[in-house]
N, C-alpha and C. Protein backbone atom coordinates (compact mmCIF):
# COMPACT_ATOMS: atom_id res chain seq x y z
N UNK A 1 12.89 14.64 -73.85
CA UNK A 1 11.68 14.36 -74.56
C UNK A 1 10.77 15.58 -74.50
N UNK A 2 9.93 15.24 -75.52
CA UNK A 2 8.86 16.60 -75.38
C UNK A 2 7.38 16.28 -75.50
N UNK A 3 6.66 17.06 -75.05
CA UNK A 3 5.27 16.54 -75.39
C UNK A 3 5.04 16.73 -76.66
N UNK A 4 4.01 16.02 -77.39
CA UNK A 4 3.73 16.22 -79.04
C UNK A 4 2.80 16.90 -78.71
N UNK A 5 2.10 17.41 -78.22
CA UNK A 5 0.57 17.98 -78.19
C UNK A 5 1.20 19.38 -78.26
N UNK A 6 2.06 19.95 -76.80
CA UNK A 6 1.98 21.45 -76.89
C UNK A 6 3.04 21.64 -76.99
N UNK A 7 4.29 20.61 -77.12
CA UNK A 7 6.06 20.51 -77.94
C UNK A 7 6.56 21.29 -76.14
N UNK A 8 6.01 21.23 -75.52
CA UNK A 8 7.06 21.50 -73.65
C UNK A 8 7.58 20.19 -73.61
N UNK A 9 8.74 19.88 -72.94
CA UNK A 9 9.59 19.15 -72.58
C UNK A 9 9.10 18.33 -71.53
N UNK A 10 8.76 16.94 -71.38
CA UNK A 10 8.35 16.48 -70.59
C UNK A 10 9.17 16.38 -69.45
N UNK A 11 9.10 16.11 -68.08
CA UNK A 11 9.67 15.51 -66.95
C UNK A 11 10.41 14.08 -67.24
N UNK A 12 11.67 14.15 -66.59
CA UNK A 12 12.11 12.66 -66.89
C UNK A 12 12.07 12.26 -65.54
N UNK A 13 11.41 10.63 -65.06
CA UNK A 13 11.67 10.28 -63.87
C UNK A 13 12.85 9.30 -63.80
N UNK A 14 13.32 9.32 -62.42
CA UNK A 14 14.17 8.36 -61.82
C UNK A 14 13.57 6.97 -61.73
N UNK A 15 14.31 5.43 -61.85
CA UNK A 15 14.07 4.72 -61.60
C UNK A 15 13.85 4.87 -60.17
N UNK A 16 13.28 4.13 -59.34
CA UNK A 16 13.18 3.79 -58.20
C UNK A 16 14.17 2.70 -57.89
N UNK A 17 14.91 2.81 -56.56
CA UNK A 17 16.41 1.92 -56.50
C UNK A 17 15.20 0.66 -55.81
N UNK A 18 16.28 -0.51 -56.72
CA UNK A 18 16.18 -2.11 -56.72
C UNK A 18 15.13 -2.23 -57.93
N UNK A 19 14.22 -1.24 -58.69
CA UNK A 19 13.36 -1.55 -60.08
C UNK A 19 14.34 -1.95 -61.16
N UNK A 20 14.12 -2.81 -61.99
CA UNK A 20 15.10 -2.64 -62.93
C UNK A 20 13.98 -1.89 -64.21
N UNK A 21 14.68 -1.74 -65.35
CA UNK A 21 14.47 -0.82 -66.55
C UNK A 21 12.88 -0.76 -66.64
N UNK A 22 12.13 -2.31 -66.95
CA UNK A 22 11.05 -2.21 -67.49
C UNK A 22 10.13 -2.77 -65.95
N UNK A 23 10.39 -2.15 -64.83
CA UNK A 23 9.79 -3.27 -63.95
C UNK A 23 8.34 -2.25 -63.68
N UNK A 24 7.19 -2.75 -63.49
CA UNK A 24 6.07 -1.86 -63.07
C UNK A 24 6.28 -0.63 -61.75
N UNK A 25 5.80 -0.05 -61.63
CA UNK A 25 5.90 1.07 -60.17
C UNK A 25 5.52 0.28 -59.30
N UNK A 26 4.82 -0.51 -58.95
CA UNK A 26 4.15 -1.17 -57.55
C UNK A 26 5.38 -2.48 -57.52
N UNK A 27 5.85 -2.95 -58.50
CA UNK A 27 6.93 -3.77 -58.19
C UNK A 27 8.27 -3.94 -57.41
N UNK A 28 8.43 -2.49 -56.99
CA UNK A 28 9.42 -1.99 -56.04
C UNK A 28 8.92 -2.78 -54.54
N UNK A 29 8.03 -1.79 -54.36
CA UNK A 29 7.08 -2.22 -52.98
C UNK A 29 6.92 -3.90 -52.62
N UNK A 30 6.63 -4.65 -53.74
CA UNK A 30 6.75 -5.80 -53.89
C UNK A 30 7.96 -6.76 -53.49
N UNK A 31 8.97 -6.13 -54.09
CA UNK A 31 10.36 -6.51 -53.46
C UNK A 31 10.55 -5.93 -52.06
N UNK A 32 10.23 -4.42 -51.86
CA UNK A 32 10.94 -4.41 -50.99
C UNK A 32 10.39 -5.32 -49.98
N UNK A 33 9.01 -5.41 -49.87
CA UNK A 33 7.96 -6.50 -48.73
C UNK A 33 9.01 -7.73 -48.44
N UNK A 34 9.20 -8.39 -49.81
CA UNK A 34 9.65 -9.60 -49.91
C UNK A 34 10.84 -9.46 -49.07
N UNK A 35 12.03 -8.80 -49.13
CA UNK A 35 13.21 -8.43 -48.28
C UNK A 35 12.70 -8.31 -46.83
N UNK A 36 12.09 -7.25 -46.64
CA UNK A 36 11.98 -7.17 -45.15
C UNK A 36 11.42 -8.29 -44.43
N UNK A 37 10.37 -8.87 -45.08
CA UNK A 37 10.38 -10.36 -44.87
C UNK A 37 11.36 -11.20 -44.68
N UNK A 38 11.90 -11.33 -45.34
CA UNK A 38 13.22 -11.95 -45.05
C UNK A 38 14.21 -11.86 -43.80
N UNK A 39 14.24 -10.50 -43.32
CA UNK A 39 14.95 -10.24 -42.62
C UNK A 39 14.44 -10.16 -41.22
N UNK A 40 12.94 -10.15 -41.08
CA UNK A 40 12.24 -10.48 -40.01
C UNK A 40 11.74 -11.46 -39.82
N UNK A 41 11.98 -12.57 -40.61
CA UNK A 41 12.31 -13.71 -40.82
C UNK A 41 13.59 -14.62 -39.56
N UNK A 42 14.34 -13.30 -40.10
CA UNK A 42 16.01 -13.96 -40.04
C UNK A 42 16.22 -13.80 -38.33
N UNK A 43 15.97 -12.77 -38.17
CA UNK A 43 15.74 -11.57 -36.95
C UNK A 43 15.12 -12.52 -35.63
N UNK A 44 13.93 -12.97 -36.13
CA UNK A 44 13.48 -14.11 -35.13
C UNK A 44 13.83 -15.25 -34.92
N UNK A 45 14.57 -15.54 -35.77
CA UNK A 45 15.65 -17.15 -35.59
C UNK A 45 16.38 -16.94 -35.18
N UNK A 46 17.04 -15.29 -35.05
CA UNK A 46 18.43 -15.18 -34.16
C UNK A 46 18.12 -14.96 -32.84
N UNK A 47 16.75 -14.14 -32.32
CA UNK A 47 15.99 -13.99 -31.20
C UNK A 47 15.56 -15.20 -30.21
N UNK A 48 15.48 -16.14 -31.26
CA UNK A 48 15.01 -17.41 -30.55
C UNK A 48 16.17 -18.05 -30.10
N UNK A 49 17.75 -18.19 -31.26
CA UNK A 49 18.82 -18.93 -30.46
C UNK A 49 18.56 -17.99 -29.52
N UNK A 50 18.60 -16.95 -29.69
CA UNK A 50 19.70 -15.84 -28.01
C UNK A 50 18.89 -16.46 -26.95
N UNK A 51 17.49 -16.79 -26.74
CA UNK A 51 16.95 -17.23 -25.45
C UNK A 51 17.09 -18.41 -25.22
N UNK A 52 17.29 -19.17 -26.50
CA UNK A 52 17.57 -20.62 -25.79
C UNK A 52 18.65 -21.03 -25.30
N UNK A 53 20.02 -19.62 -25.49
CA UNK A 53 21.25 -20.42 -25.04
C UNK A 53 21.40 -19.38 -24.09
N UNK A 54 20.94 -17.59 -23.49
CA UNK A 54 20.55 -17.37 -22.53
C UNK A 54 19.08 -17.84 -21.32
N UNK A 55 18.58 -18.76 -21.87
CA UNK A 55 17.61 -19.34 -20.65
C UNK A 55 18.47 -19.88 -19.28
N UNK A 56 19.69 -20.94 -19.64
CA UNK A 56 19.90 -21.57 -18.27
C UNK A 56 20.40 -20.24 -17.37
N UNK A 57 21.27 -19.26 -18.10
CA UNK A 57 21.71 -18.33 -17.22
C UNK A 57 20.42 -17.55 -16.75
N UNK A 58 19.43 -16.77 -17.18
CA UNK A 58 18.52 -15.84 -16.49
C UNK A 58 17.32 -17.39 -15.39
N UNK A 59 17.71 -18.42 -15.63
CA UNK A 59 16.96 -19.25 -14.54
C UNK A 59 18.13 -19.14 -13.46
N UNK A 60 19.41 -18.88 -13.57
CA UNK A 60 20.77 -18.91 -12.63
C UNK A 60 19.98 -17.69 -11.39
N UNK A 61 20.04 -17.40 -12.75
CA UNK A 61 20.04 -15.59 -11.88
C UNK A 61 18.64 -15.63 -11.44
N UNK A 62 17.56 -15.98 -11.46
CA UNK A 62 16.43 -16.12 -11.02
C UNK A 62 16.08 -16.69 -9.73
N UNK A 63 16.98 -18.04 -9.42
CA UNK A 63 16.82 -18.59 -8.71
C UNK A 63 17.76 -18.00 -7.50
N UNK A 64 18.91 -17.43 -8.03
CA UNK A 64 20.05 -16.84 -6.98
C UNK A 64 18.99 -15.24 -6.40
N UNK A 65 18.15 -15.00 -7.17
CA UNK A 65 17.10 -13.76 -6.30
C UNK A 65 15.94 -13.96 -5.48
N UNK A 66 15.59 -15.57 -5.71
CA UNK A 66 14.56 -16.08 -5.00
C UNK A 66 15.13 -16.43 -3.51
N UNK A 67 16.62 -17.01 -3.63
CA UNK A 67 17.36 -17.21 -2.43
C UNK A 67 17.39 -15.94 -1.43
N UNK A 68 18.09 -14.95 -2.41
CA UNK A 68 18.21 -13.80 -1.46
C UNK A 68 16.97 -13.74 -1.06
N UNK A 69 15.21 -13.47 -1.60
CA UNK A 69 14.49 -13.01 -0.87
C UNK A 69 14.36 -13.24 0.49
N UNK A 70 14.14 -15.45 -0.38
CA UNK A 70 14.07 -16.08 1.00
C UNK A 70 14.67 -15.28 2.34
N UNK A 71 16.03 -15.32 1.79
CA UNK A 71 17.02 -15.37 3.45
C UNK A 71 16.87 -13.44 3.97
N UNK A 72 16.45 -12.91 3.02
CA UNK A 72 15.81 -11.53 3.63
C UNK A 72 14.70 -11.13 4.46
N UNK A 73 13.42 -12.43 3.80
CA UNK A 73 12.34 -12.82 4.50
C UNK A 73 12.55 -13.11 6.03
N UNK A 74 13.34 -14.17 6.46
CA UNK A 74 13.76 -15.15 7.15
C UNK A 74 14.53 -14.08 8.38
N UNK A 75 15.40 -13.20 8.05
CA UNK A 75 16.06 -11.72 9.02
C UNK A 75 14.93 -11.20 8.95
N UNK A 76 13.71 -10.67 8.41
CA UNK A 76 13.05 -9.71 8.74
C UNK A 76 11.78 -10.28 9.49
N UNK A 77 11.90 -11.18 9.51
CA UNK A 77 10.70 -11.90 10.64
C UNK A 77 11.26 -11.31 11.69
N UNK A 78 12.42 -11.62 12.54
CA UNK A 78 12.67 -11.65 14.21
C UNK A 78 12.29 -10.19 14.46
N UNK A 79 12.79 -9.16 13.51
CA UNK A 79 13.03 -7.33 13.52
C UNK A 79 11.52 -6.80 13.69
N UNK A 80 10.46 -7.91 12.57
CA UNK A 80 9.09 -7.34 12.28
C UNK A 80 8.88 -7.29 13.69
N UNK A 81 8.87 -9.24 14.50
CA UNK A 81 7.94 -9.12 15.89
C UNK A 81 8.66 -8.16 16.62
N UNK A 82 10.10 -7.39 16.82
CA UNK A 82 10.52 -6.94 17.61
C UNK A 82 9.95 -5.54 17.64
N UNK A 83 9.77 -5.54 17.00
CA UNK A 83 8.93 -3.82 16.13
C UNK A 83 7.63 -3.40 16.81
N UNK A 84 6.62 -4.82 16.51
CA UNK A 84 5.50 -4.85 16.84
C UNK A 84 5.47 -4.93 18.05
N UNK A 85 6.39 -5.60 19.12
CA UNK A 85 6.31 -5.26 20.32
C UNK A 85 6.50 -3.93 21.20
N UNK A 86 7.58 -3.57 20.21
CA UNK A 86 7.98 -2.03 20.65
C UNK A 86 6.65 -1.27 20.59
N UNK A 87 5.92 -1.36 19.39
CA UNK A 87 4.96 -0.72 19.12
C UNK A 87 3.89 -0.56 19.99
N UNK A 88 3.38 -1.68 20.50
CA UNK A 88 2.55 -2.07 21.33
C UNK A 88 2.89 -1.59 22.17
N UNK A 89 3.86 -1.73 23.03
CA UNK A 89 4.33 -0.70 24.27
C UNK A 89 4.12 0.76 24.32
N UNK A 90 4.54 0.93 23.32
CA UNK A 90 4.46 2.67 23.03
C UNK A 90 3.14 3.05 22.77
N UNK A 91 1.87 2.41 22.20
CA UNK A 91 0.90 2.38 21.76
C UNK A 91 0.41 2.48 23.42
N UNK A 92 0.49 1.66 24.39
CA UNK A 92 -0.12 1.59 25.44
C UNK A 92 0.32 2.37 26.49
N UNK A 93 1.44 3.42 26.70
CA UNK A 93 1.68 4.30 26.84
C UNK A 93 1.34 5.06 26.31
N UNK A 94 1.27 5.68 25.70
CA UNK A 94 0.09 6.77 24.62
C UNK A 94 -0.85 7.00 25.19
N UNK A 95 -1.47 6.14 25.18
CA UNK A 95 -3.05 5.66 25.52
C UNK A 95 -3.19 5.70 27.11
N UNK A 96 -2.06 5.75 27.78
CA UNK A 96 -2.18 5.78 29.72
C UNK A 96 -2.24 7.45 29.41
N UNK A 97 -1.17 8.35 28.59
CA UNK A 97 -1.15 9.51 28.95
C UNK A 97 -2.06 10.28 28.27
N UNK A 98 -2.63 9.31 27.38
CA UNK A 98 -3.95 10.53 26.68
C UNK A 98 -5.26 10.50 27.62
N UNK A 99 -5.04 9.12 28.50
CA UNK A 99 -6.30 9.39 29.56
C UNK A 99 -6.34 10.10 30.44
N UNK A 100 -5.01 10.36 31.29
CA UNK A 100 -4.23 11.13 32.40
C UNK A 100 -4.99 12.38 31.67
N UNK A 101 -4.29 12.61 30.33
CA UNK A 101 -4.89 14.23 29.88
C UNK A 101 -5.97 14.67 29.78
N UNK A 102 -6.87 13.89 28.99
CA UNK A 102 -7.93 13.67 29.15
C UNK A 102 -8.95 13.95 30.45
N UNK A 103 -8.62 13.28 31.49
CA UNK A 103 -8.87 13.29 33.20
C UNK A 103 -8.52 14.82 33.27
N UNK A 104 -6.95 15.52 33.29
CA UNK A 104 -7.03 16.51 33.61
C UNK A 104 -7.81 17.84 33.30
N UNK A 105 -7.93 17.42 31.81
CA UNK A 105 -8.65 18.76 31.20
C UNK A 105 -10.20 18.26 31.36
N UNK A 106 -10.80 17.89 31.56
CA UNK A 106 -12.15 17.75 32.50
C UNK A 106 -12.19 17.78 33.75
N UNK A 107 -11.41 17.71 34.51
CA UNK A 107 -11.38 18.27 35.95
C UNK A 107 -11.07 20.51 36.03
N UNK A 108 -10.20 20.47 34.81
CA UNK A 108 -10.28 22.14 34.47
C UNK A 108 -11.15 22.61 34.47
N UNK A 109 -11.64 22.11 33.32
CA UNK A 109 -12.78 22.32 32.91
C UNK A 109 -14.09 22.85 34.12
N UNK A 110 -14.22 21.44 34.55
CA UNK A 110 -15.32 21.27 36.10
C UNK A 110 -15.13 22.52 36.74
N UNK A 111 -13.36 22.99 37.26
CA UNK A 111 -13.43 23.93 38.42
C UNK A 111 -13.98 25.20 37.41
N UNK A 112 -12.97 24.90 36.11
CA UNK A 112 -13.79 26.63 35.63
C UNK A 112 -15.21 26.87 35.90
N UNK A 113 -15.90 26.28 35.54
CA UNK A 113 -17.43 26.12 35.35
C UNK A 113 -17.81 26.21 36.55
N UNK A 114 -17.41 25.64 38.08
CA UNK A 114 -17.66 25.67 39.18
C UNK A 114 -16.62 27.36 39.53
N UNK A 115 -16.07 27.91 39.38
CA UNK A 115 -15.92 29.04 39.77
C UNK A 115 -16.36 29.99 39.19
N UNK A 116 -17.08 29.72 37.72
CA UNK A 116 -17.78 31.05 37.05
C UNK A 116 -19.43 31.17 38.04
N UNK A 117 -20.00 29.97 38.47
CA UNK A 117 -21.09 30.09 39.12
C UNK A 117 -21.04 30.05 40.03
N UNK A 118 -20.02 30.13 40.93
CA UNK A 118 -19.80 30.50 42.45
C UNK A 118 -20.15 29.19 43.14
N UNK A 119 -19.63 28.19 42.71
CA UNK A 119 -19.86 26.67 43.16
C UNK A 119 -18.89 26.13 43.95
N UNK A 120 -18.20 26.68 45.23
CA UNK A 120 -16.85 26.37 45.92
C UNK A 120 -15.75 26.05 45.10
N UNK A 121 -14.59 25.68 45.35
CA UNK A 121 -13.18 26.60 44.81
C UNK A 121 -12.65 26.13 43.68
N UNK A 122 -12.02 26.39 43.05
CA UNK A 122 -11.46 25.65 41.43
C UNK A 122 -11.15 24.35 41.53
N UNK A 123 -10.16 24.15 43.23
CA UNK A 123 -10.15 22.81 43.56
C UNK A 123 -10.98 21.71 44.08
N UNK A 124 -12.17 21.97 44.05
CA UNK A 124 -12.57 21.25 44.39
C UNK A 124 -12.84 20.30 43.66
N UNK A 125 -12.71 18.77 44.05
CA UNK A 125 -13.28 17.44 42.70
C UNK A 125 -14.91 17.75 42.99
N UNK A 126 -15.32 17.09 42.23
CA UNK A 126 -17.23 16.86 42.45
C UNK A 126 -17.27 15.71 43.55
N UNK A 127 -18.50 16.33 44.23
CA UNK A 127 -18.32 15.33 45.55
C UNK A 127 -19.04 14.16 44.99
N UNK A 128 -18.73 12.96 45.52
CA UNK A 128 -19.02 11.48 45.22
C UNK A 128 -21.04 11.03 46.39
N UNK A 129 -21.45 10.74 45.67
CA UNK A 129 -22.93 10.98 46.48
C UNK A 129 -22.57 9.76 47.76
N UNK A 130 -22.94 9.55 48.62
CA UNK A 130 -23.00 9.18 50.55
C UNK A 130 -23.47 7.85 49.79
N UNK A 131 -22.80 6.76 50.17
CA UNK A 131 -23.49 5.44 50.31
C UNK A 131 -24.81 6.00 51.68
N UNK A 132 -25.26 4.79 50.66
CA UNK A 132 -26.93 4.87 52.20
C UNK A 132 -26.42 3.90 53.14
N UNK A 133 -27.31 4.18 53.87
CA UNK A 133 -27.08 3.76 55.37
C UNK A 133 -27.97 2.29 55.36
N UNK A 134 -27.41 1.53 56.28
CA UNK A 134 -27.84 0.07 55.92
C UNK A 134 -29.32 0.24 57.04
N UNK A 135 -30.31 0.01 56.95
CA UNK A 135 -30.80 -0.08 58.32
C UNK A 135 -30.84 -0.64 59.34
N UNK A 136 -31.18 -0.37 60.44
CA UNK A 136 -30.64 -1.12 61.66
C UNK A 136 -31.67 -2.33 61.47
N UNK A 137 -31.04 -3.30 61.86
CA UNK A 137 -32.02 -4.85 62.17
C UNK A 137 -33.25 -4.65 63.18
N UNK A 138 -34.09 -5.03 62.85
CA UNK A 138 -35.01 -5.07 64.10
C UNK A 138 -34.71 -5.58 65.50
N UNK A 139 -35.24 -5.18 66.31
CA UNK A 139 -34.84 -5.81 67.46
C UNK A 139 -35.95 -7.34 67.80
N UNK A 140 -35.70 -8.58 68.44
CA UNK A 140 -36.36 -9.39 68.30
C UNK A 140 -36.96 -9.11 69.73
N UNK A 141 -38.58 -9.81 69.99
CA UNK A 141 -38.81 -9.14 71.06
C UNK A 141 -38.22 -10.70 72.03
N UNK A 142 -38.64 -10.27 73.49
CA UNK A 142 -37.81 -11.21 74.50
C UNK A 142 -38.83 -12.43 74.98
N UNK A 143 -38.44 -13.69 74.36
CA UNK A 143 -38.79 -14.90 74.36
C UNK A 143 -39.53 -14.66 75.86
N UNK A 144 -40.90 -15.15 76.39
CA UNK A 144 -41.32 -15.66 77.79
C UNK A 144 -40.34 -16.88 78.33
N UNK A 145 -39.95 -16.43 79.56
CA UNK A 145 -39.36 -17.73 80.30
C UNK A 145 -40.17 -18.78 80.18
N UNK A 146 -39.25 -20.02 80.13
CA UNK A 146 -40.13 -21.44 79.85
C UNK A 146 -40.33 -21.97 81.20
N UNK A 147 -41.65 -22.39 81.78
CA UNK A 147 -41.34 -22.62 82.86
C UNK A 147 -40.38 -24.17 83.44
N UNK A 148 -40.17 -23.57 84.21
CA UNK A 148 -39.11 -25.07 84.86
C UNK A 148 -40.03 -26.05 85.89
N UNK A 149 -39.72 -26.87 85.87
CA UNK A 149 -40.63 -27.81 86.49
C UNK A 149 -40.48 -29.31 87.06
């Protein structure tokens, strides 16, 4: 074909596949909607058998993992308290030798400080202050003889 105005050859277009001869341009789109509809349609009726005739099996299998937890639960109780006891032991040992250390490196400490100021010998502990002295009781004075008679 040609144009009549300036006689150039017009463009010929392609149908668009599924239009037939005289069908509008937006009528393609129209069908195709209608199809895919269809098929997501179809798509979810086959989605829905698959779960209703896989449901009893994934409840199989659901319930056969709830068992295992259980009986995993059930072994790991006796191991947990055995753990926590261990722990506790070791925890309280710890704690005897961080005081021991503790004790020692402040007694270091003490002599350094007592031998930089000329305070008697590295070994020495700090002396503990003198309980006081109780005082002596009074003496009571001596009753007069009663006379006899």
């Amino acid at each position: 074909m040609t144009d009549e105005t300036t006689g150039a050859p017009t463009p010929e277009f392609e149908e668009t596949p599924g239009m037939a001869a005289g069908d509008e341009p937006g009528a393609g789109f129209d069908k195709a909607k209608a199809a895919v509809g269809g098929l997501l349609k179809e798509l979810g009726t086959k989605l829905d058998d698959f779960a209703e005739k896989a449901s009893p099996t994934v409840k199989e299998t659901a319930a056969k993992a709830a068992d295992l937890t259980a009986k995993a639960g059930e072994a790991a109780g006796p191991i947990a308290h055995k753990v926590a006891e261990v722990a506790g032991d070791v925890g309280h040992r710890v704690a005897e030798k961080s005081r021991t250390f503790a004790s020692d490196l402040r007694r270091a400490g003490e002599a350094a400080a007592d031998k930089m100021t000329g305070n008697g010998s590295a070994s020495a502990a700090p002396a503990e202050p003198a309980a006081p002295e109780e005082p002596a009781a009074p003496e009571e004075p001596a009753k007069p003889a009663e006379p006899t008679g």
